[in-house]
Protein backbone atom coordinates (compact mmCIF):
# COMPACT_ATOMS: atom_id res chain seq x y z
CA UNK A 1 -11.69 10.27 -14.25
CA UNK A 2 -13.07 10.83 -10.71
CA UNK A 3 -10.86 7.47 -9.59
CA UNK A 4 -7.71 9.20 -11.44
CA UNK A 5 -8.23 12.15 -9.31
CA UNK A 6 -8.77 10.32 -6.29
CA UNK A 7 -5.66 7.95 -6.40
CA UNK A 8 -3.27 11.09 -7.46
CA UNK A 9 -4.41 13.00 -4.31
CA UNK A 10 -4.15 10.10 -2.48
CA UNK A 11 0.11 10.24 -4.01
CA UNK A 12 0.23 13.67 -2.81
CA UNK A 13 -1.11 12.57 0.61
CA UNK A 14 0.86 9.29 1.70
CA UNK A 15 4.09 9.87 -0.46
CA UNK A 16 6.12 12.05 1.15
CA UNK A 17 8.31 14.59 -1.47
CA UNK A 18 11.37 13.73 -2.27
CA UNK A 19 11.01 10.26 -0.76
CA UNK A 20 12.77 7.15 -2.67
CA UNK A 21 10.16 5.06 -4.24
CA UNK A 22 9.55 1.30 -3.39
CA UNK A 23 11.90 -1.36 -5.09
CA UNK A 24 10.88 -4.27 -7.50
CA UNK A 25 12.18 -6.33 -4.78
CA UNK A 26 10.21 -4.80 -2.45
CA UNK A 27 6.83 -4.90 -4.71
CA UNK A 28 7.88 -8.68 -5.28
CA UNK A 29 8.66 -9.44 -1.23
CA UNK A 30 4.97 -7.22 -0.80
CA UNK A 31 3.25 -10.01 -3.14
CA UNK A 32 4.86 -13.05 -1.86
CA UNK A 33 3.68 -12.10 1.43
CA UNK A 34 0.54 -11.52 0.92
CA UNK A 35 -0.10 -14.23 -0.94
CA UNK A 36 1.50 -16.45 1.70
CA UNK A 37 -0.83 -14.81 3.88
CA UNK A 38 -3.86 -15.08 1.85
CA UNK A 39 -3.02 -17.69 -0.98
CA UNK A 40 -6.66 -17.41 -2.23
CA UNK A 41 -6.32 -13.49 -2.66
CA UNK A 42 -4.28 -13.73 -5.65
CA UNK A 43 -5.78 -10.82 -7.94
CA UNK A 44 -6.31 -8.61 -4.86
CA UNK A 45 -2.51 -9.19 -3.52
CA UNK A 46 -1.42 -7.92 -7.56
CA UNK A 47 -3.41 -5.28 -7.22
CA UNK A 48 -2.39 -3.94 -3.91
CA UNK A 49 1.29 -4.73 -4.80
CA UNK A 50 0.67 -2.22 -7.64
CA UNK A 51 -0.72 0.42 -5.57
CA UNK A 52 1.48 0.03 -3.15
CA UNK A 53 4.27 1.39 -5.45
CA UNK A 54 2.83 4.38 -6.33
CA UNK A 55 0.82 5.09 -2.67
CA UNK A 56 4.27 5.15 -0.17
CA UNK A 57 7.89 5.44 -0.47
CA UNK A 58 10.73 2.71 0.35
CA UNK A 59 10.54 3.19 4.08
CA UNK A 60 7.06 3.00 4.34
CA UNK A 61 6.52 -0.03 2.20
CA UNK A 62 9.00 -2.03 4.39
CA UNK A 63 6.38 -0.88 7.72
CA UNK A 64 3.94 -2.64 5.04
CA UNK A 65 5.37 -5.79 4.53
CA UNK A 66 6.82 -6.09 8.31
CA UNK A 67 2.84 -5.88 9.46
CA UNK A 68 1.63 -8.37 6.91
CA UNK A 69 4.54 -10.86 8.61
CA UNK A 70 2.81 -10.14 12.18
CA UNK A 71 5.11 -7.40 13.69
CA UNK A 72 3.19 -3.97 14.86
CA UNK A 73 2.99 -0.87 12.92
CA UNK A 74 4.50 1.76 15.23
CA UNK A 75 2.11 3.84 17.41
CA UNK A 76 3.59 6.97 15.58
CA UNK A 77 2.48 5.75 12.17
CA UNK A 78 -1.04 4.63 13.11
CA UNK A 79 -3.01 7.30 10.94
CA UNK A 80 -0.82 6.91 8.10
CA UNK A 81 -0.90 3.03 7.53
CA UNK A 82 -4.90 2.91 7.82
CA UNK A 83 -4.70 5.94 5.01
CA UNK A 84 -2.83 3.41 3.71
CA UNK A 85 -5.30 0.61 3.71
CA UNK A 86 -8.26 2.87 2.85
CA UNK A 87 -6.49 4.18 -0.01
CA UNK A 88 -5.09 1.50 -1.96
CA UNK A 89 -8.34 -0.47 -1.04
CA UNK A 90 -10.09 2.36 -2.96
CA UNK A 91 -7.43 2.00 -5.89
CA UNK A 92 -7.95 -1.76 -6.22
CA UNK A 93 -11.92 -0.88 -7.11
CA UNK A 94 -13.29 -2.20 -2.96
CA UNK A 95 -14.62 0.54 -0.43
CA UNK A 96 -16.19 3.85 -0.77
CA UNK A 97 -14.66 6.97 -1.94
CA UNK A 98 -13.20 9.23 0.15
């Protein structure tokens, strides 16, 4: 129950209202990424891909993938992409709670 709680206030924090939610294509483009990136780091790539949907919108997810392919996350989004990380990290059952 306690992770429940966690991961829905983490929806209220990174999703922002009203904001259109990640595509499949953009889930599947997330996974294929990340598992080019890590190929051994299949069940934590799922996972992450999963969260992912339900932790960011469509615009954000794109920042996402574009830093797993080696481009920068913009200065201005900083905070929010390692809220990000910590978050989904904590929905895939690794790190501490929040």
């Amino acid at each position: 129950m306690k992770k429940t709680l966690l991961v829905l206030a983490a929806l209220a924090f990174v999703t922002p209202a009203g904001a259109a939610p990640p595509t499949a294509e953009q889930k599947a483009e997330f996974l294929a990424t990340c598992l080019k990136v890590a190929p051994e780091a299949g069940t934590l790539c799922t996972c992450k891909a999963d969260a992912a949907m339900s932790l960011v919108d469509s615009e954000f997810m794109a920042v996402i993938i574009a830093s797993m392919q080696g481009k920068d996350v913009p200065a201005a989004l900083y905070d929010t992409y390692n809220d990000y990380i910590a978050r989904s990290t904590q929905a895939c059952g690794m790190g501490s709670a929040m």
